[in-house]
Each structure stands twice: as structure tokens, then as C-alpha cells.
N, C-alpha and C. Protein backbone atom coordinates (compact mmCIF):
# COMPACT_ATOMS: atom_id res chain seq x y z
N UNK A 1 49.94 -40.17 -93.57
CA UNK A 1 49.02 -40.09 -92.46
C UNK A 1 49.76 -40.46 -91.17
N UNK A 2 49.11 -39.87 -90.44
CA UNK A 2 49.84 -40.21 -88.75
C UNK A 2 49.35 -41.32 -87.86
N UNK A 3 49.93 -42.15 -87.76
CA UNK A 3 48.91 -43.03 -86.85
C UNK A 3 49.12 -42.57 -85.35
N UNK A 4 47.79 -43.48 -84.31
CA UNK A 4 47.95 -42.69 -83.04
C UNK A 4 48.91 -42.95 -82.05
N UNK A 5 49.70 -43.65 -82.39
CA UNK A 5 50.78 -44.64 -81.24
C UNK A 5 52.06 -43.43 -81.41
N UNK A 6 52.02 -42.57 -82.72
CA UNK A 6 53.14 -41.55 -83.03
C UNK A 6 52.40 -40.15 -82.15
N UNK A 7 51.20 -39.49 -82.38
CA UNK A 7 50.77 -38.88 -81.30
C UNK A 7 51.50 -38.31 -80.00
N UNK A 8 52.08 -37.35 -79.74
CA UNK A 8 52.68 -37.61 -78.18
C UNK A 8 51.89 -35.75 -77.56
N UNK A 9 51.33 -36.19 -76.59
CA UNK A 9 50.94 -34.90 -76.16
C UNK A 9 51.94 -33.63 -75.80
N UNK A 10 51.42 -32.62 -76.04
CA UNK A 10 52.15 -31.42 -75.88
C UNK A 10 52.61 -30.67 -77.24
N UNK A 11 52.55 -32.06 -78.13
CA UNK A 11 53.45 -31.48 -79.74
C UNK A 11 52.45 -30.84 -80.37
N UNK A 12 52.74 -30.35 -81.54
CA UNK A 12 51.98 -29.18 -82.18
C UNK A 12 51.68 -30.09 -83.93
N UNK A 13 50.45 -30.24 -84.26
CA UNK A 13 50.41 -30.38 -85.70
C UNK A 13 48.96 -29.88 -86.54
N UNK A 14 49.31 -29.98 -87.73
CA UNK A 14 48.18 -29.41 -87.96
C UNK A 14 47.10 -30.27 -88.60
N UNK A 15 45.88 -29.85 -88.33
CA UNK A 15 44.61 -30.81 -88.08
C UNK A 15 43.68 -30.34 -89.40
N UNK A 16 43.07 -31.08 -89.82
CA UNK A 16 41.92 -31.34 -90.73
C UNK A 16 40.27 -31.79 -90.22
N UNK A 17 39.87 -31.19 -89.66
CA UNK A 17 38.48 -31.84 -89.32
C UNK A 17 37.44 -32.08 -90.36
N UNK A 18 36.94 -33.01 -90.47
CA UNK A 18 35.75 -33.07 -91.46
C UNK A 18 34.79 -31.75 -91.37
N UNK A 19 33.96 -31.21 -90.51
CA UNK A 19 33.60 -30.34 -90.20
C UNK A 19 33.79 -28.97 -90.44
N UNK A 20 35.12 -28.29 -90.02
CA UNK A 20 35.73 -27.04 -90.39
C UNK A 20 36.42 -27.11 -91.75
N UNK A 21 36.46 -26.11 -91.89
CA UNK A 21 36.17 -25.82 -93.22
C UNK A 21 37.67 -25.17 -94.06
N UNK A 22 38.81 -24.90 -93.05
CA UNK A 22 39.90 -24.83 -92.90
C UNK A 22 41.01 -25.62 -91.46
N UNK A 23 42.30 -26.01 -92.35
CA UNK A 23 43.07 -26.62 -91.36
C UNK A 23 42.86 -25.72 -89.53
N UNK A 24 43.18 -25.91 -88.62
CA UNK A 24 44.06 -25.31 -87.73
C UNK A 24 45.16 -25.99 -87.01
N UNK A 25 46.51 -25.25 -86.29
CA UNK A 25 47.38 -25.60 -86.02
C UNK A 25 47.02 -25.71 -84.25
N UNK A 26 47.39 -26.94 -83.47
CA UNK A 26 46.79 -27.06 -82.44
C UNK A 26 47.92 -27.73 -81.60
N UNK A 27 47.87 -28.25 -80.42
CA UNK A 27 48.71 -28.87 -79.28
C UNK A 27 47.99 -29.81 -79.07
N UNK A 28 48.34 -31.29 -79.19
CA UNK A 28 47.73 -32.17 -78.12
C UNK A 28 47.48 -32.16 -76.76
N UNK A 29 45.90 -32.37 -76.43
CA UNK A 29 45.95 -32.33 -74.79
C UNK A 29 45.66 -33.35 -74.02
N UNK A 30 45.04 -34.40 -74.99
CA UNK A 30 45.14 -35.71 -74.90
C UNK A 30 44.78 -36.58 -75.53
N UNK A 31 45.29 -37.78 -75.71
CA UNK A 31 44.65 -38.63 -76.60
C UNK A 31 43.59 -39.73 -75.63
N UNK A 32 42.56 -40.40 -76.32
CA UNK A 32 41.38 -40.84 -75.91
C UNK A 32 40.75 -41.93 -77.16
N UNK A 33 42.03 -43.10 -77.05
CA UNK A 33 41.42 -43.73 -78.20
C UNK A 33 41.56 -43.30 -79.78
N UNK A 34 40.47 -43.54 -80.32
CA UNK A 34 41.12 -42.97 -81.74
C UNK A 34 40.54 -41.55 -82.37
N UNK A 35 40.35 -41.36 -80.94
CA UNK A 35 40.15 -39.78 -80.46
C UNK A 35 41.29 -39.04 -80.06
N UNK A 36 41.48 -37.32 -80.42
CA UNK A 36 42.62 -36.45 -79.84
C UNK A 36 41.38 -35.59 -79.17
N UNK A 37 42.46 -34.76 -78.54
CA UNK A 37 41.82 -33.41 -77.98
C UNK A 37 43.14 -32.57 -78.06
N UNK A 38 42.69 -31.52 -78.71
CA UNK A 38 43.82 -30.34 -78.93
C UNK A 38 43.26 -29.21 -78.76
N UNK A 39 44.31 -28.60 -78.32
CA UNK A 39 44.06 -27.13 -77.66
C UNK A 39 44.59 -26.54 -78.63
N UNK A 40 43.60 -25.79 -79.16
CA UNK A 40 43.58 -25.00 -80.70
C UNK A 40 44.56 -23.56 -80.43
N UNK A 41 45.87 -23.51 -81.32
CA UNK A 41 46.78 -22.46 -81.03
C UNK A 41 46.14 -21.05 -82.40
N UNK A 42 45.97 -21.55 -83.51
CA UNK A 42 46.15 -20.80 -84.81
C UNK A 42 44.39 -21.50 -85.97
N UNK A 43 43.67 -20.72 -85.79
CA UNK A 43 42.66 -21.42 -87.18
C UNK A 43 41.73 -20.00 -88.02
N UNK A 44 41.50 -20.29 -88.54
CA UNK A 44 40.52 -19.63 -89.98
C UNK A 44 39.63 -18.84 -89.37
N UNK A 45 39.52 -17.76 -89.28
CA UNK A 45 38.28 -16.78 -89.04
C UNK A 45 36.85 -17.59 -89.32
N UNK A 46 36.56 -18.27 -90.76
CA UNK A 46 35.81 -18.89 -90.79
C UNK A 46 35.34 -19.99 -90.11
N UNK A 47 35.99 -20.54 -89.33
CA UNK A 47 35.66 -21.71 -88.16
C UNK A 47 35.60 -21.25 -86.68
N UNK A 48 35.48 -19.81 -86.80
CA UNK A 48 35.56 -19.37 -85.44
C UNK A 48 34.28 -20.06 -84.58
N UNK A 49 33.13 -20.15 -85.16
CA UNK A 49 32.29 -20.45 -84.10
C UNK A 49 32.13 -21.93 -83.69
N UNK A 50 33.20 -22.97 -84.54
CA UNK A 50 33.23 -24.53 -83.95
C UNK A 50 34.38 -24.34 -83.10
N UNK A 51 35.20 -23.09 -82.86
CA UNK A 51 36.15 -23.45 -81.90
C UNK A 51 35.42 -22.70 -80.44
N UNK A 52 35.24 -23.43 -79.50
CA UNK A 52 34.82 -23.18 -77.66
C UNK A 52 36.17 -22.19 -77.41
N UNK A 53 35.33 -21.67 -76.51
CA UNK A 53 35.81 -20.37 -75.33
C UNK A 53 37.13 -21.50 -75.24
N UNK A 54 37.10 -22.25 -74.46
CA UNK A 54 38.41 -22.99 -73.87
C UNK A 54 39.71 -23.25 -75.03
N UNK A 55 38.62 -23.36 -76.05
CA UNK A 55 39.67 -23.55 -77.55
C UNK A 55 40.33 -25.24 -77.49
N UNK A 56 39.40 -25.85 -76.78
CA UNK A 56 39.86 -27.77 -77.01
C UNK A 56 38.46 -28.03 -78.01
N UNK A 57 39.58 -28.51 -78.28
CA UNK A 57 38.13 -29.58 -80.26
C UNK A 57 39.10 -30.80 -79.93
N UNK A 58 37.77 -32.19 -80.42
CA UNK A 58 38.23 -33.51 -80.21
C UNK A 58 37.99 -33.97 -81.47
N UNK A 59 39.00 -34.10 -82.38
CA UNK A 59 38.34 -34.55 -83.32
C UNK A 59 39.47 -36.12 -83.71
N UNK A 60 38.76 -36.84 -85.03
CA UNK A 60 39.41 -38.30 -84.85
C UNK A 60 40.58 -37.90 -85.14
N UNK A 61 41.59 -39.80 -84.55
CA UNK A 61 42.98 -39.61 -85.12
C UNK A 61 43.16 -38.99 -86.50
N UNK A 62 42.38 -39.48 -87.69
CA UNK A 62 42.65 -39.23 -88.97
C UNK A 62 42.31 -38.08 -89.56
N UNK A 63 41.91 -37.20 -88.61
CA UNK A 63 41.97 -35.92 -89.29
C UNK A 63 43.25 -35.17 -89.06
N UNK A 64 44.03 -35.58 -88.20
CA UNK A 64 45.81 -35.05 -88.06
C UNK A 64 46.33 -35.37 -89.16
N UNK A 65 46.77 -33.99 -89.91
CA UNK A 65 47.52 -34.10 -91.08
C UNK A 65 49.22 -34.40 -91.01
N UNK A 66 49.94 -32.98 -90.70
CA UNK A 66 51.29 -33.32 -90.08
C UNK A 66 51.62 -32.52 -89.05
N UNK A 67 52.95 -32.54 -88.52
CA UNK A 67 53.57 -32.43 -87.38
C UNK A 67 54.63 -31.03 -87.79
N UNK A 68 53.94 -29.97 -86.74
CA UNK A 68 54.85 -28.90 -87.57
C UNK A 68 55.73 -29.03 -86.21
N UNK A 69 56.99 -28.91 -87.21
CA UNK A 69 58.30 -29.09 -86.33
C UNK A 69 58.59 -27.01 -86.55
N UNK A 70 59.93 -26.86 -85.06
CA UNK A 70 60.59 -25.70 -85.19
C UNK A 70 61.65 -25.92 -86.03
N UNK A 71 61.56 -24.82 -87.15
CA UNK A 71 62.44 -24.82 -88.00
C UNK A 71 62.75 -23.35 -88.12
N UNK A 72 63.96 -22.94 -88.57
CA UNK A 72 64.47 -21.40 -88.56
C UNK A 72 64.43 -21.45 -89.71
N UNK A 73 64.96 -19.94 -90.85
CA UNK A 73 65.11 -19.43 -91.68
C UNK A 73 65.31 -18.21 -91.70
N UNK A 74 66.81 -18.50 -91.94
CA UNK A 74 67.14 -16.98 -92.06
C UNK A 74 67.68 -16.72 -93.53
N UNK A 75 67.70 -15.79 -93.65
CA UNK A 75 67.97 -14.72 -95.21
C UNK A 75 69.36 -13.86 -94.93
């Protein structure tokens, strides 16, 4: 689990909300306590209608699963 002091805005990880019903991959836009706000990059057709026009969802620290880093792969 991630705690919120590791958090740093701008980074990208992927989120678990109690609510939706699949992960999505998002950006921090700010943190607010043991509250985030992320600006939703990548999520599930099926959660389309909990994600807003603007595409920011606040959901708690503990629904941040992990931290997708850039990684290559080539063949």
C-alpha cells in the first residue's frame, strides 16, 4: 500500500475506488488530506458515468494501488 507522504503530484498510478467497479490509471492533481484528486488518464467503459466531463475523481489515499513507472520493452 502507498501511504500519502509518498504521493507526489503530477505522477501517474493506478487507483482502486470502492465505488468503480474497475481500476483506472490517473495523474495526481492534488492531494487534500487523506484525500487525492486525480485527473483520470485511462478507465473501464463500465465506469464511464462516475468519471465527470473534467475527468478529476477524489477518491481516499487507500484506494491508490501502485505507481506505474516508464518502462520500455523491446523484442
Amino acid at each position: 500500500m502507498i501511504q500519502l507522504q509518498e504521493l507526489k503530484v503530477g505522477e501517474r498510478y493506478e487507483v482502486q475506488p470502492k465505488d468503480f467497479h474497475r481500476r483506472f490509471i490517473g495523474k495526481v492533481h492534488e492531494l487534500n488530506g487523506n484525500s487525492v484528486l486525480f485527473k483520470v488518464e485511462n478507465y473501464d467503459n463500465c465506469d464511464q458515468k462516475r468519471i465527470t466531463a473534467d475527468k478529476l475523481v477524489e477518491v481516499d489515499a487507500l484506494d491508490v494501488k501502485v505507481p506505474i513507472r516508464n518502462t520500455y520493452f523491446f523484442s
